[in-house]
C-alpha atoms as a PDB file:
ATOM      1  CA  UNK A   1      -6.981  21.547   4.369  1.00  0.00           C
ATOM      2  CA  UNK A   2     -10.020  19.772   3.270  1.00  0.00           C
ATOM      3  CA  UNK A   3     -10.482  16.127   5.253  1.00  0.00           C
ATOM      4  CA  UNK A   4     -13.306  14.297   6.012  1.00  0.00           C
ATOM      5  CA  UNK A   5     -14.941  10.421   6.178  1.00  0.00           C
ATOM      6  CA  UNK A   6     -17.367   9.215   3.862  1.00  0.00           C
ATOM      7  CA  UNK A   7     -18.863   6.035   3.091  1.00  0.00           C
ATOM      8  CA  UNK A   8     -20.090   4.707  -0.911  1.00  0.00           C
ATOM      9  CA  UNK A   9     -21.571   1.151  -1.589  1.00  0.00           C
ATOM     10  CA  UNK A  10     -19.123  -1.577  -2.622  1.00  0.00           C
ATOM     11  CA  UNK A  11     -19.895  -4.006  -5.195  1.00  0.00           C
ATOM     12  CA  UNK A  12     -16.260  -5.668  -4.378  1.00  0.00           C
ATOM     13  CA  UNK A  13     -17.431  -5.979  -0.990  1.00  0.00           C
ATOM     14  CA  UNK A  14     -21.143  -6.259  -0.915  1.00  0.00           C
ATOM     15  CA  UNK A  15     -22.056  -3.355   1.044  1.00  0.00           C
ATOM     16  CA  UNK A  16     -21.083  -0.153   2.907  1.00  0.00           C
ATOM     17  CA  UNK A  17     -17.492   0.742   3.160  1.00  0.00           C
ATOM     18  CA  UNK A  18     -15.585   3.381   5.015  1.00  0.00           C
ATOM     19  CA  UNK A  19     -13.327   6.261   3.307  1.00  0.00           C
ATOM     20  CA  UNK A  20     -11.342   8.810   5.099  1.00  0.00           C
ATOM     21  CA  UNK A  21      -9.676  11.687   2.921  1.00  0.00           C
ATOM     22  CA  UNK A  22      -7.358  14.502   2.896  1.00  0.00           C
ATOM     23  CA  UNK A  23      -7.485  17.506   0.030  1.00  0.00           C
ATOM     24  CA  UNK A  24      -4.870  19.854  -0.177  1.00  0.00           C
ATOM     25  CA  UNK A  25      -7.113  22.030  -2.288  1.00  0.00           C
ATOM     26  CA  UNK A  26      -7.270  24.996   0.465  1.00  0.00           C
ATOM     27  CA  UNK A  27      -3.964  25.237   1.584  1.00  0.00           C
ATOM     28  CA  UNK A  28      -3.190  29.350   2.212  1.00  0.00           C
ATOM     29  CA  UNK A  29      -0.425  30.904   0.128  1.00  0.00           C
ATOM     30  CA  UNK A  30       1.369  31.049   3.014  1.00  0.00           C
ATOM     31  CA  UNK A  31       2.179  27.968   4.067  1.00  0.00           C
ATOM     32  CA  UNK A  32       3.040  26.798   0.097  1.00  0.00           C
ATOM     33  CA  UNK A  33       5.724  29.757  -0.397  1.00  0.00           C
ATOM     34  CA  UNK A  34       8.293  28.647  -3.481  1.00  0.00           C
ATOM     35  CA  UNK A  35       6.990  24.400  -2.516  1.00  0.00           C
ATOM     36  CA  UNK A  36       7.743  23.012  -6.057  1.00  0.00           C
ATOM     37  CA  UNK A  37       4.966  20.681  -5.195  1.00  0.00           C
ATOM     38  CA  UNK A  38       2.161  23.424  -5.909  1.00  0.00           C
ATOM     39  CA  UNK A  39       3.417  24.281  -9.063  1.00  0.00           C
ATOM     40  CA  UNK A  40       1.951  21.132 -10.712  1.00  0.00           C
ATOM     41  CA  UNK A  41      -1.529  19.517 -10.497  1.00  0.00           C
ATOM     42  CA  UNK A  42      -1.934  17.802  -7.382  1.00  0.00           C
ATOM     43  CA  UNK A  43      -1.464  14.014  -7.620  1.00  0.00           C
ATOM     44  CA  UNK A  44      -3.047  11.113  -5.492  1.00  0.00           C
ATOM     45  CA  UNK A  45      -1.520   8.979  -2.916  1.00  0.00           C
ATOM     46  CA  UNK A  46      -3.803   5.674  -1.164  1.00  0.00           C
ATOM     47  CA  UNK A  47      -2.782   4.491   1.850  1.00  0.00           C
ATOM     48  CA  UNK A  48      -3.022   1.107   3.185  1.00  0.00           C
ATOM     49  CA  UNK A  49      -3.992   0.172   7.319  1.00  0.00           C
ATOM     50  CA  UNK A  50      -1.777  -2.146   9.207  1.00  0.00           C
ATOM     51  CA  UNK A  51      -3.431  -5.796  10.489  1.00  0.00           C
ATOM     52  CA  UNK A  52      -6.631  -4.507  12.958  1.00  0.00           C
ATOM     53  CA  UNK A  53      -6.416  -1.016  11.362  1.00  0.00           C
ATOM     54  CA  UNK A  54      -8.851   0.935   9.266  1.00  0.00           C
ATOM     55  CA  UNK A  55      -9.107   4.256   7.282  1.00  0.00           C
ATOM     56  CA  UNK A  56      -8.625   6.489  10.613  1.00  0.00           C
ATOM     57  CA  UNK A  57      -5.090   5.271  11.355  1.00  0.00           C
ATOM     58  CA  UNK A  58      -3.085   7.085   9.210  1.00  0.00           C
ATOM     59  CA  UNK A  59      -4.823  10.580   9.992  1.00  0.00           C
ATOM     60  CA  UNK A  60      -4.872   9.657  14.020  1.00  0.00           C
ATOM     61  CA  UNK A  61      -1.637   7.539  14.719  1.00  0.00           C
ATOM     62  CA  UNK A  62      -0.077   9.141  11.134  1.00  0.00           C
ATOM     63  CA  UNK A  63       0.536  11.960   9.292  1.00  0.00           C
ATOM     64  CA  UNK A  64      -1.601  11.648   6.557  1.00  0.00           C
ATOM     65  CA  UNK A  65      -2.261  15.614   6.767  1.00  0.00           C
ATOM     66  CA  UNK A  66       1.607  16.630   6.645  1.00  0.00           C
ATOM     67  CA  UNK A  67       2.157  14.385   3.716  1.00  0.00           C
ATOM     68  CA  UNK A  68      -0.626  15.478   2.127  1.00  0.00           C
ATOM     69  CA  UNK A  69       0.379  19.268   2.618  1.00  0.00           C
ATOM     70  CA  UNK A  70       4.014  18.966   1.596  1.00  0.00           C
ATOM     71  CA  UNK A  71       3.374  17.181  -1.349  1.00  0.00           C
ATOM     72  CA  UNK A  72       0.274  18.528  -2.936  1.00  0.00           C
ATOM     73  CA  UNK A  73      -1.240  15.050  -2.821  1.00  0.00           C
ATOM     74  CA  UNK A  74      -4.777  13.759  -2.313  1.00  0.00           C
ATOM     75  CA  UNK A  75      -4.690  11.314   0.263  1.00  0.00           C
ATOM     76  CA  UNK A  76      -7.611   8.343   0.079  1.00  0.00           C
ATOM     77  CA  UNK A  77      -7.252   5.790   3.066  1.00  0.00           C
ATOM     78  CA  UNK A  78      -9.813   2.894   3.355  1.00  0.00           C
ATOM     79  CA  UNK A  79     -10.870   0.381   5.708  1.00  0.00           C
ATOM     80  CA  UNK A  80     -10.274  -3.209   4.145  1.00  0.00           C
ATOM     81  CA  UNK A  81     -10.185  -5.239   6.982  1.00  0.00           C
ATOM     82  CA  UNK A  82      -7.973  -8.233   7.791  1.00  0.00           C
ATOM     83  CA  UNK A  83      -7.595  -9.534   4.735  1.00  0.00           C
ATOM     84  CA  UNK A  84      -4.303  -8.426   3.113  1.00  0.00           C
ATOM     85  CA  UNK A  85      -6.303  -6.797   0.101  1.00  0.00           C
ATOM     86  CA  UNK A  86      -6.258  -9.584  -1.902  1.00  0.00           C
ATOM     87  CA  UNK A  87      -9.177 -10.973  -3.864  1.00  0.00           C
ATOM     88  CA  UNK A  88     -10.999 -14.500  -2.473  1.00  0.00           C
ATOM     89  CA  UNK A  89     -13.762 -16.345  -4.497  1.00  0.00           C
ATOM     90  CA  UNK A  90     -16.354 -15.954  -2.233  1.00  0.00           C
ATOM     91  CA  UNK A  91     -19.196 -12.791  -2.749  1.00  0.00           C
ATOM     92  CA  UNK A  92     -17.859  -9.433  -1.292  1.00  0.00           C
ATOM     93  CA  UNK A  93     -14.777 -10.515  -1.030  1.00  0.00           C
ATOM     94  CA  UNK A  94     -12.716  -8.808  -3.742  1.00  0.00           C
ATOM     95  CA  UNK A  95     -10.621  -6.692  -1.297  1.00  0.00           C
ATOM     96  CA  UNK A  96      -7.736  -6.918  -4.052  1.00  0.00           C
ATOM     97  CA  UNK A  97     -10.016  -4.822  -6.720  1.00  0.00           C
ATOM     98  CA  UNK A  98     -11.562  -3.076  -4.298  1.00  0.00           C
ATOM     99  CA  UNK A  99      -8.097  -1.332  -3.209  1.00  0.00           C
ATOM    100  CA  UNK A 100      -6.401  -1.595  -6.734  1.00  0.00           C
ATOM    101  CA  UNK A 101      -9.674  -0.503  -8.896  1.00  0.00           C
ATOM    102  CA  UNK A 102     -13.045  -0.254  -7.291  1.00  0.00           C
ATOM    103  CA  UNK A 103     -11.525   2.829  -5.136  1.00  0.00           C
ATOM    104  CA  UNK A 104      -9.207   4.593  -7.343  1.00  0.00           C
ATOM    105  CA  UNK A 105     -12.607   4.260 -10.472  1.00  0.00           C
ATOM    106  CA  UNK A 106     -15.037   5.636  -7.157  1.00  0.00           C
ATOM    107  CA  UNK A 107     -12.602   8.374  -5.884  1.00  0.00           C
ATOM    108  CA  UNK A 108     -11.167   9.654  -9.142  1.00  0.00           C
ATOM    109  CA  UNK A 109     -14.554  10.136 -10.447  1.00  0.00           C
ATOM    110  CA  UNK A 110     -15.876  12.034  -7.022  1.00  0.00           C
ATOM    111  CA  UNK A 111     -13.086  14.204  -6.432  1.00  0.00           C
ATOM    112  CA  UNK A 112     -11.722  14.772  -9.864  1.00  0.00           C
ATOM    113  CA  UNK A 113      -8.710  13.076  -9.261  1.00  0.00           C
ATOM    114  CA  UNK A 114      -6.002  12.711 -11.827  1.00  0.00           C
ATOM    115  CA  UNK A 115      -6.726   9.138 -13.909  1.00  0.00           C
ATOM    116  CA  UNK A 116      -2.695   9.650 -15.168  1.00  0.00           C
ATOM    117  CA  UNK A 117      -0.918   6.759 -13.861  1.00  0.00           C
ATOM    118  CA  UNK A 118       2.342   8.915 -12.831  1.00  0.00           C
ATOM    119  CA  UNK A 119       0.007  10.848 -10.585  1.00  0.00           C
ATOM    120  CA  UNK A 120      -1.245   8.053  -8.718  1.00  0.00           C
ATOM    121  CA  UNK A 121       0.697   6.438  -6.105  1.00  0.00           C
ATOM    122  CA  UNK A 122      -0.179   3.732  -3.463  1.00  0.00           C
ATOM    123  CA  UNK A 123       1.578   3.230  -0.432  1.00  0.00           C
ATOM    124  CA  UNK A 124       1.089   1.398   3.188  1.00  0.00           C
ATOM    125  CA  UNK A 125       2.244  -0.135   6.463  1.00  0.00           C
ATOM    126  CA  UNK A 126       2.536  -3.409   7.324  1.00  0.00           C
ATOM    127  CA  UNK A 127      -0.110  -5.563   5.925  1.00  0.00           C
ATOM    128  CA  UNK A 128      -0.941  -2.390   3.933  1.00  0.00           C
ATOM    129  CA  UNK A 129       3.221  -2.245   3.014  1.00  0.00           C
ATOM    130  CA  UNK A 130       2.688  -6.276   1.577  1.00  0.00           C
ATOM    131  CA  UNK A 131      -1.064  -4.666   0.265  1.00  0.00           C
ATOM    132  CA  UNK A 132       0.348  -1.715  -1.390  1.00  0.00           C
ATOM    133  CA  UNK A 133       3.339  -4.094  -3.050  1.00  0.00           C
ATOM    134  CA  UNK A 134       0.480  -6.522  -4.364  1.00  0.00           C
ATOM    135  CA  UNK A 135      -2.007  -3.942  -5.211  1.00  0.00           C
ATOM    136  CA  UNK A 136       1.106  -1.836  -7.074  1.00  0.00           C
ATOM    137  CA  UNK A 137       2.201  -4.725  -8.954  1.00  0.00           C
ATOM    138  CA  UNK A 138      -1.490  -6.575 -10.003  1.00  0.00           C
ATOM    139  CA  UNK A 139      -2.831  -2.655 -11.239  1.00  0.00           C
ATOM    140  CA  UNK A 140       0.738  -1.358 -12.575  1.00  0.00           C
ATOM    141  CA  UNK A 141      -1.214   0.659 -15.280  1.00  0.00           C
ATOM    142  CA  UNK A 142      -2.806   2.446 -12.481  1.00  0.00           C
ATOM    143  CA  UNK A 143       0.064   3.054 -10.135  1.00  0.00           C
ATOM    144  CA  UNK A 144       3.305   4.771 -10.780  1.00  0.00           C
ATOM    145  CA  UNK A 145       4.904   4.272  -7.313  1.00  0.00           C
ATOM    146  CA  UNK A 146       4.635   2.523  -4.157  1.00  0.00           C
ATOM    147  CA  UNK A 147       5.502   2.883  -0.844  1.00  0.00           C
ATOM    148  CA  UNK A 148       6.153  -0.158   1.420  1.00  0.00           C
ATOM    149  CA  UNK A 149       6.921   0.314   5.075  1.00  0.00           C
ATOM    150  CA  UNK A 150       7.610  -2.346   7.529  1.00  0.00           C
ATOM    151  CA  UNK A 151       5.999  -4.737   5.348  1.00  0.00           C
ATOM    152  CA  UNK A 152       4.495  -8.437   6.127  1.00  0.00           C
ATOM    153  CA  UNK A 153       6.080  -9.903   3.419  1.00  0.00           C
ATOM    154  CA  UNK A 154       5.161 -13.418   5.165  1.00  0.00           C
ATOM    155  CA  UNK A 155       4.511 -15.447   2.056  1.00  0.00           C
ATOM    156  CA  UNK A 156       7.651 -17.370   2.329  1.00  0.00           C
ATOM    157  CA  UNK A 157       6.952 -18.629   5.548  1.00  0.00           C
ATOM    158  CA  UNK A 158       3.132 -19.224   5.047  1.00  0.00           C
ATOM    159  CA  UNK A 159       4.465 -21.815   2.109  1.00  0.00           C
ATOM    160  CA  UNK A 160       6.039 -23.866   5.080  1.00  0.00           C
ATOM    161  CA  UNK A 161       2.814 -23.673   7.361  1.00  0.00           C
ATOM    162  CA  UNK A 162       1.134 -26.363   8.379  1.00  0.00           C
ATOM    163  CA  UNK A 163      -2.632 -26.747  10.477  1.00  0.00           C
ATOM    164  CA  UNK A 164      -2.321 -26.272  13.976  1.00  0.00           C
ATOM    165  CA  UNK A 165       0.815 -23.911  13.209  1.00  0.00           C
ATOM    166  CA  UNK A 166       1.002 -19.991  13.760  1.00  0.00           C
ATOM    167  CA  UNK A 167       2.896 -17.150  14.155  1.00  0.00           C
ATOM    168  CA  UNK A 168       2.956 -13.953  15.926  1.00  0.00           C
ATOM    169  CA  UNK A 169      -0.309 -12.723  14.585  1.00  0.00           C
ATOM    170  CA  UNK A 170      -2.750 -15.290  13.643  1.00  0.00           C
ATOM    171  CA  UNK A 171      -2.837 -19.109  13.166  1.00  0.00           C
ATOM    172  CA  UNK A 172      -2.853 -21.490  10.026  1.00  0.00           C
ATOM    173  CA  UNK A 173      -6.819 -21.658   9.950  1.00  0.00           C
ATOM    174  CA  UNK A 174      -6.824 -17.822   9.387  1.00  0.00           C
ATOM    175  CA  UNK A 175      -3.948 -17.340   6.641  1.00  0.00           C
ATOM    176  CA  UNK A 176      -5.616 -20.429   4.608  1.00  0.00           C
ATOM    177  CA  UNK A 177      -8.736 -18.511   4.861  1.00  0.00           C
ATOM    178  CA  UNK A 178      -7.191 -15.354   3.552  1.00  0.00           C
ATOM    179  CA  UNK A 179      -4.908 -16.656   1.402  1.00  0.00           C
ATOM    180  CA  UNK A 180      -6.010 -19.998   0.089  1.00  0.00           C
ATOM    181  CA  UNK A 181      -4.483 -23.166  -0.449  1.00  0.00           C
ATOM    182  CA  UNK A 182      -0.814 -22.330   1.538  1.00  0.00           C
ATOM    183  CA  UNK A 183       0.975 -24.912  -0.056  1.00  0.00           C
ATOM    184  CA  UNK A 184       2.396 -23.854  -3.720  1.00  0.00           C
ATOM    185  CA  UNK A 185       1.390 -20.425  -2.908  1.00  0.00           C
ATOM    186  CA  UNK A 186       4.620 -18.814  -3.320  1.00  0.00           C
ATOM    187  CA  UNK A 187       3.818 -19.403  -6.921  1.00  0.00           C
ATOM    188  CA  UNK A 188       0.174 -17.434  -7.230  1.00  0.00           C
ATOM    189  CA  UNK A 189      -1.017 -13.923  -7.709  1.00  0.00           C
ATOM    190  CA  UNK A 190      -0.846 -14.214  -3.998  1.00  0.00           C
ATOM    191  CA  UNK A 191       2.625 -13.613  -4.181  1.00  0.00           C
ATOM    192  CA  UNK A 192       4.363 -10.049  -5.015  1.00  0.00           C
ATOM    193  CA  UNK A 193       7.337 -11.474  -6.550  1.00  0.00           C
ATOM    194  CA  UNK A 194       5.138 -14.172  -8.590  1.00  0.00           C
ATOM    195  CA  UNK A 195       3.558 -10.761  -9.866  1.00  0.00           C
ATOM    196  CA  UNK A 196       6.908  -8.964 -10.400  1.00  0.00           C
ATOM    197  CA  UNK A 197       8.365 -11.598 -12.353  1.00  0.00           C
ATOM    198  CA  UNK A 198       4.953 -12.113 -14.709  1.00  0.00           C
ATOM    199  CA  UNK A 199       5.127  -8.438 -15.115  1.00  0.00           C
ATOM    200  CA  UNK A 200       9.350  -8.487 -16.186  1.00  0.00           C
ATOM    201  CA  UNK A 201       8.614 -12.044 -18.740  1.00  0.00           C
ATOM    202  CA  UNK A 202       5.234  -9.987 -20.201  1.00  0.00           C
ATOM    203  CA  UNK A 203       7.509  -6.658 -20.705  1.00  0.00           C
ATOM    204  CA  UNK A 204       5.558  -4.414 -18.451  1.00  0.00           C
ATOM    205  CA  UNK A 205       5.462  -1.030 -17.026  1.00  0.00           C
ATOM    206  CA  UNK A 206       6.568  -1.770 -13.598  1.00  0.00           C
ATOM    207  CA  UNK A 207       6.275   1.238 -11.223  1.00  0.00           C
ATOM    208  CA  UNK A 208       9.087   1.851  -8.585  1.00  0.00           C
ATOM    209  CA  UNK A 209       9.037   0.513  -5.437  1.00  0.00           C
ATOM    210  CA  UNK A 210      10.276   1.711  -2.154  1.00  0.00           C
ATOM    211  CA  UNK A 211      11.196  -0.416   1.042  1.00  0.00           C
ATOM    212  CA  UNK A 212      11.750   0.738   4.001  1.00  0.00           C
ATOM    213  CA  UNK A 213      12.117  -1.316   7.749  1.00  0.00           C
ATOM    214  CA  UNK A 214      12.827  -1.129  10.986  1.00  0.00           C
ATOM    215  CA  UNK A 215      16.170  -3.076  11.935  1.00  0.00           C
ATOM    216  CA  UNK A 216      14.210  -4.285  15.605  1.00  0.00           C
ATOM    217  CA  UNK A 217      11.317  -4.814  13.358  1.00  0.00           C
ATOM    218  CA  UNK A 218      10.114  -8.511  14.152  1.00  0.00           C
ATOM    219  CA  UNK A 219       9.629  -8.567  10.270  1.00  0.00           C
ATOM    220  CA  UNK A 220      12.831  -7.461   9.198  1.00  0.00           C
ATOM    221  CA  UNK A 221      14.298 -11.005   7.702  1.00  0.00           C
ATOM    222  CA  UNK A 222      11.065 -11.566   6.259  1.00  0.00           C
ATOM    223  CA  UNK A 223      11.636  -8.110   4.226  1.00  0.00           C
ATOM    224  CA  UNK A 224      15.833  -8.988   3.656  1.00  0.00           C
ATOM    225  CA  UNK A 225      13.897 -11.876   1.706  1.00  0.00           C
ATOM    226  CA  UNK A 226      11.673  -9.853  -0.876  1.00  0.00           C
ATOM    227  CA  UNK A 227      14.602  -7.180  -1.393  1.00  0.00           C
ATOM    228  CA  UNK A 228      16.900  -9.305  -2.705  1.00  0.00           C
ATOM    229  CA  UNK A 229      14.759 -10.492  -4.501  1.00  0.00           C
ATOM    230  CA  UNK A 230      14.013  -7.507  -6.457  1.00  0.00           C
ATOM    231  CA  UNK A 231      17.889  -6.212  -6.191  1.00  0.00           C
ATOM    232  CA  UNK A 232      18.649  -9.727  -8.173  1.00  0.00           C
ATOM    233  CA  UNK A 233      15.685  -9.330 -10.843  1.00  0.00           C
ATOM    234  CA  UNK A 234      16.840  -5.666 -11.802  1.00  0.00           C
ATOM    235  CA  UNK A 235      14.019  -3.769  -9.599  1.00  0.00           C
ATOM    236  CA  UNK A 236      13.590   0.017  -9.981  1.00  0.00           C
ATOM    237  CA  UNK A 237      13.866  -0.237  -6.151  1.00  0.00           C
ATOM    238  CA  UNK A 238      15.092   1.875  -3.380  1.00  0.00           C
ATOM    239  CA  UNK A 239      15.623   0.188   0.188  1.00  0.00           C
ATOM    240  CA  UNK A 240      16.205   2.299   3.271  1.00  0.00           C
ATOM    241  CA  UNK A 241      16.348   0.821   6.926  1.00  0.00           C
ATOM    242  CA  UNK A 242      17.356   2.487  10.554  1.00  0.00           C
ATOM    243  CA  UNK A 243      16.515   1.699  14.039  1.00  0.00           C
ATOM    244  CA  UNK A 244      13.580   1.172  14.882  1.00  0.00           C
ATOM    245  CA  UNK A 245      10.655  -1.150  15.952  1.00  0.00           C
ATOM    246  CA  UNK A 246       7.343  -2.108  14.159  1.00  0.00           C
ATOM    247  CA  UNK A 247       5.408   1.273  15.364  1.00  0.00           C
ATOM    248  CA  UNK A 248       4.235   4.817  14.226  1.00  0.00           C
ATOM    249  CA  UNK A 249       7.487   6.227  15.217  1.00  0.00           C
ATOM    250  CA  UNK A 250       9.138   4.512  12.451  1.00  0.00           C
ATOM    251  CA  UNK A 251       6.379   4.824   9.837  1.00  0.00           C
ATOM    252  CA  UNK A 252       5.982   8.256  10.826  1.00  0.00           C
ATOM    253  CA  UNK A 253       9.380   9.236   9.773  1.00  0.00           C
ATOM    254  CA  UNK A 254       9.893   6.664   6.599  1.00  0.00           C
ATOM    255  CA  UNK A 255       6.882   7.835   4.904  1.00  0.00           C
ATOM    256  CA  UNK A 256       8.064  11.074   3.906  1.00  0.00           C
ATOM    257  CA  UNK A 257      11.440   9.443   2.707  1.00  0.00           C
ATOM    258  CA  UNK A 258       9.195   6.804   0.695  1.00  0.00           C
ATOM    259  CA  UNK A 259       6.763   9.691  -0.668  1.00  0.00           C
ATOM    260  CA  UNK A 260       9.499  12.531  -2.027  1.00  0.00           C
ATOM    261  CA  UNK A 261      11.358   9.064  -3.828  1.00  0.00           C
ATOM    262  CA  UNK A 262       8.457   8.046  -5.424  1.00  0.00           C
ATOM    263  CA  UNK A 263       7.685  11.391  -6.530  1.00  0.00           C
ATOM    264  CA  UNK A 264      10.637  12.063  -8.035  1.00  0.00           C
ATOM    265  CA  UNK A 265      10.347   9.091 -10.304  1.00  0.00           C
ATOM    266  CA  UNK A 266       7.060  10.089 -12.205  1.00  0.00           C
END
């Protein structure tokens, strides 16, 4: 098993940024035995950090190496911050094509990674589960599958926020910073299921998507919300939920169910 940590120069972000990576290019014969996985090229999976993550979670707190084993996948994580990988206006902060095409471009072309878009999948927790919907749905020429766990799909209730209002995480100050003008947002690229429905009207490619959430999760309405959504608008979607709180133990276990579905759509 090839893994490692790397950094490249960003021109989405104006500097140095932070890769970790797992190759299952070494694997002994062994421990592949008749694993259909190995008897096609390996394929590419990104995977998104959680609110006050970075590229190290899913290979410390996650299984990043198991995943990558059992599927014969390439897996890229990065480090994007707390900014819900979406693009602002300001200089270096293009976190949106950073994640969706600034990465894939940088590690395709270092690792000669597939550039097919049924061997490229994106998937993520959390902030990275709402990142990997938007990313999946803004680049779905690029991505053939995503994987949303436990997502903050909070867009909804930022649309009702108001200054010197909040929620669990953060206050107004911070999502208008991140996200822009709240008001009328549930009607911008900001939104997932703005991008889902310009993607159905245009006639697009859109890749499947896979939900998955905690039933103790503290964001499970918020997710009941975006999966009917997609149920009603004729989604290539599979939802799966179980007990289970917003924490590794869930993501853990989800992202192998998430992974082999995916998979077995491309």
């Amino acid at each position: 098993m090839a893994a490692g940590k790397l950094r490249f120069n960003s021109a989405s972000l104006s500097g140095q940024v932070n890769i970790s990576y797992v190759l299952p290019v070494d694997v002994p014969e062994i421990m592949i035995g008749e694993n259909p996985h190995y008897k096609r090229p390996m394929k590419t999976l990104y995977l998104l950090h959680g609110y006050s993550g970075n590229d190290s979670d899913w290979l410390y707190n996650g299984v990043a190496e198991d995943v990558a084993t059992r599927y014969n996948l390439a897996v890229i994580m990065i480090t994007a911050g707390n900014n819900f990988y979406l693009d602002r206006k300001a200089t270096g902060c293009q976190f949106g094509t950073y994640a969706g095409k600034e990465v894939v471009d940088f590690t395709r072309k270092l690792f000669g990674l597939s550039d097919k878009r049924e061997d490229t999948l994106i998937g993520g927790l959390s902030m990275g589960g709402f990142g990997a919907l938007h990313t999946g749905l803004a680049y779905p020429e690029t991505f053939g599958g995503i994987v949303a766990l436990s997502s903050a799909l909070i867009i909804h209730e930022l649309a009702t926020m108001k200054p010197g209002q909040g929620n669990e995480v953060a206050n107004y100050e911070y999502y208008h910073e991140v996200f822009g003008e709240l008001e009328g947002i549930e009607e911008t690229d900001a939104n997932p299921e703005y991008l889902f429905k310009k993607l159905k009207e245009g006639g697009k490619r859109i890749p499947p998507i896979y939900m998955a959430v905690g039933t103790e999760d503290f964001l499970y309405e918020n997710n009941q919300v975006t999966r009917r959504f997609f149920e009603e608008n004729g989604a290539d979607l599979k939802y799966e939920e179980g007990p289970g709180i917003h924490d590794w133990n869930f993501w853990n276990k989800y992202i192998f169910n998430g992974v082999e579905w995916v998979l077995g759509k491309n």
